[in-house]
Each structure stands twice: as C-alpha cells, then as structure tokens.
N, C-alpha and C. Protein backbone atom coordinates (compact mmCIF):
# COMPACT_ATOMS: atom_id res chain seq x y z
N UNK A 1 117.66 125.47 101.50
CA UNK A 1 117.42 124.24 100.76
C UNK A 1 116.53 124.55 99.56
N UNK A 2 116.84 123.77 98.37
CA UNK A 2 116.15 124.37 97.47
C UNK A 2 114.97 123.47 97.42
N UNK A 3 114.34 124.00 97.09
CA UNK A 3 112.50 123.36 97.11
C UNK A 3 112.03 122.41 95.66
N UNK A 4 113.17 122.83 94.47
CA UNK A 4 112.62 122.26 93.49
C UNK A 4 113.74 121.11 93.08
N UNK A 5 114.66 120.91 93.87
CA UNK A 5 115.91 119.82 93.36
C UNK A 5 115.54 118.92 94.29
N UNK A 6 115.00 117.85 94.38
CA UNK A 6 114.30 117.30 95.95
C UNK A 6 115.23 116.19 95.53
N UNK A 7 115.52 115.51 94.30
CA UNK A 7 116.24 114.34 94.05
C UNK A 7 115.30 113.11 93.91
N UNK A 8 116.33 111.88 93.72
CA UNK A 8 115.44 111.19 93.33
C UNK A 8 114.53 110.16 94.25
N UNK A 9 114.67 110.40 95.22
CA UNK A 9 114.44 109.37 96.46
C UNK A 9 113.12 109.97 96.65
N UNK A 10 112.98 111.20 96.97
CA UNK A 10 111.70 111.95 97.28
C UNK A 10 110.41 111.74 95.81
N UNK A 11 111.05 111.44 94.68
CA UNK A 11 110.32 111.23 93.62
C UNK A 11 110.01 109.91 93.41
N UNK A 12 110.78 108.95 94.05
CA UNK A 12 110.29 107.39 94.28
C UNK A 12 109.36 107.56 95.08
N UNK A 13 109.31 108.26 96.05
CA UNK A 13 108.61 107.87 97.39
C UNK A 13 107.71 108.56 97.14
N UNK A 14 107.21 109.32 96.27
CA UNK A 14 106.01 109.91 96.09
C UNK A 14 105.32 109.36 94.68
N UNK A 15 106.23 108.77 94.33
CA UNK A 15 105.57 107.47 93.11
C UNK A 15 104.92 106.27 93.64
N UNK A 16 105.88 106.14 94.74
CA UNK A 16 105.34 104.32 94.80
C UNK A 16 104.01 104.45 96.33
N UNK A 17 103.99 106.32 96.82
CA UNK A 17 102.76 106.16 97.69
C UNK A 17 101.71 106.70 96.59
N UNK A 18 101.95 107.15 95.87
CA UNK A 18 100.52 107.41 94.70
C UNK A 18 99.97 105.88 94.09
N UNK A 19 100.91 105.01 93.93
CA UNK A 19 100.68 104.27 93.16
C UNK A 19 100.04 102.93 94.27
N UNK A 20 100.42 102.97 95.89
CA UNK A 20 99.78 102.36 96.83
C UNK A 20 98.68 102.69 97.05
N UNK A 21 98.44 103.34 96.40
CA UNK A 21 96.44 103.57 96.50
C UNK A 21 95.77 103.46 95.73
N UNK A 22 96.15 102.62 94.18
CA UNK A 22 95.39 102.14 93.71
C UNK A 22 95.73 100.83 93.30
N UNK A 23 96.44 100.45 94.52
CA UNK A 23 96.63 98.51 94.25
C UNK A 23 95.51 97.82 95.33
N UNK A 24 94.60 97.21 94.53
CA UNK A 24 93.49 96.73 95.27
C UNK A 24 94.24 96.00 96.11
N UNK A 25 94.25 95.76 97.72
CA UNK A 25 95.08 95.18 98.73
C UNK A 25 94.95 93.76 99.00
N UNK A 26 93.23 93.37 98.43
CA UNK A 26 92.71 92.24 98.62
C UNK A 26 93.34 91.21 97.88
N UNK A 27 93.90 91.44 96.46
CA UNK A 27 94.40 90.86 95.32
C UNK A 27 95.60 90.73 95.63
N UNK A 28 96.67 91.77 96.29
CA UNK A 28 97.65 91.26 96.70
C UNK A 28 97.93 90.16 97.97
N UNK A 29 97.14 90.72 98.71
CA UNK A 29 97.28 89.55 100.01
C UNK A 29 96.89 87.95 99.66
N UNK A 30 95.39 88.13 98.69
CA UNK A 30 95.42 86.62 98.07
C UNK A 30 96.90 86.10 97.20
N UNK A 31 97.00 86.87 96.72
CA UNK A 31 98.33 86.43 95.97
C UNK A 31 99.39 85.86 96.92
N UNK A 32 99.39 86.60 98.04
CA UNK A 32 100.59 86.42 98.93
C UNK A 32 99.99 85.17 99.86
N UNK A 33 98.96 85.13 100.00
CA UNK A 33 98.56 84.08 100.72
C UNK A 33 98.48 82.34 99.55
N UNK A 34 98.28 82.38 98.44
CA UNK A 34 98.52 81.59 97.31
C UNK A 34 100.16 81.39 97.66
N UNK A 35 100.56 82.05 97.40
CA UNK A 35 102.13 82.08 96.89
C UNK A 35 102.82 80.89 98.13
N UNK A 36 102.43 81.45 99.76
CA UNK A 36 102.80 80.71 101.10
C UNK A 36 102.11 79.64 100.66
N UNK A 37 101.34 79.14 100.12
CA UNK A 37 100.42 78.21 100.06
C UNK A 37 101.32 76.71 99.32
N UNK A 38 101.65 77.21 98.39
CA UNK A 38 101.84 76.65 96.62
C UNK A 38 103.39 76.44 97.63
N UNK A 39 104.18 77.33 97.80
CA UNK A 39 105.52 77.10 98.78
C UNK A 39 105.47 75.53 99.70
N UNK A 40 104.71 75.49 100.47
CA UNK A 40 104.38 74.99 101.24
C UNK A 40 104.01 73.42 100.79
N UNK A 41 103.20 73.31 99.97
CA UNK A 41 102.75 72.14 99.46
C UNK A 41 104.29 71.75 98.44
N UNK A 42 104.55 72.53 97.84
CA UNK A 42 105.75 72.02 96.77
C UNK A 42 106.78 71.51 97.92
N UNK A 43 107.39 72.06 98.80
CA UNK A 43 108.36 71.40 100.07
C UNK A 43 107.81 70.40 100.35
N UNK A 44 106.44 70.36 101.04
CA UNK A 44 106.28 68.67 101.74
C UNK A 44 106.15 67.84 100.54
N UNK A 45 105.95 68.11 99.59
CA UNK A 45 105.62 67.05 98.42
C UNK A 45 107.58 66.22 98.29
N UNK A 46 108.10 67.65 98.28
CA UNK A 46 109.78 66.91 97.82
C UNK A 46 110.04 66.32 99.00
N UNK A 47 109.91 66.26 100.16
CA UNK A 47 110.11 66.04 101.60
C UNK A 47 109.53 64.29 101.55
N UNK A 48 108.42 64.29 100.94
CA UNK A 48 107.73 62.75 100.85
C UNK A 48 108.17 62.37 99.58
N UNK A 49 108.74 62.83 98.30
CA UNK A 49 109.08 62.13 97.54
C UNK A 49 110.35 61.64 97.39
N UNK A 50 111.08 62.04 98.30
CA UNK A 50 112.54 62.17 98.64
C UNK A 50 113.08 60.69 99.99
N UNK A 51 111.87 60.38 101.00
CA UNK A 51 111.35 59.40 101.93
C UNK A 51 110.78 58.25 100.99
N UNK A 52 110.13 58.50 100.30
CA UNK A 52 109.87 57.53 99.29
C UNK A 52 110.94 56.98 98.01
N UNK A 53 111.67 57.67 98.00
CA UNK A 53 112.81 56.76 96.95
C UNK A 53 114.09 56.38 97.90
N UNK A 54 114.44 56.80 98.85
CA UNK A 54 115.18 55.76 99.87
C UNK A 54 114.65 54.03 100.16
C-alpha cells in the first residue's frame, strides 16, 4: 500500500479532526441548545395561532 496516495477521505478526516480542536464546544452546544429552543417556541406559537383563528 502506498503511504503517500491515502486519498481523499483520509485528508477530510484529518481536516475536520484538526479543525475539532479548535471549535470552542461551549459556543456550539449554546447554539444548539438556542436553535432547540427558538424551534420549539416558533411550533407552539403556530400551534396556538392556528386554534385561535378557527
């Protein structure tokens, strides 16, 4: 096997774990926890505004 043709999968995967260590984790999880959040409120809002024009 040749050692220097690794392709491109092995060069993603060694991009996107270099690049997982300098994504502050805290900033994403708030984000992700915002995001479920904002989801959540926008549904029950159409859910009651939808009960309310019947």
């Amino acid at each position: 096997m040749n050692s220097q043709g690794g392709g491109l999968f092995p060069m993603l995967g060694g991009t996107c774990c270099s690049i997982m260590g300098l994504i502050p984790w805290n900033n994403v999880l708030q984000t992700v926890i915002l995001a479920v959040v904002g989801t959540l409120v926008s549904y029950l809002l159409t859910r009651v505004l939808r009960r309310i024009r019947k």
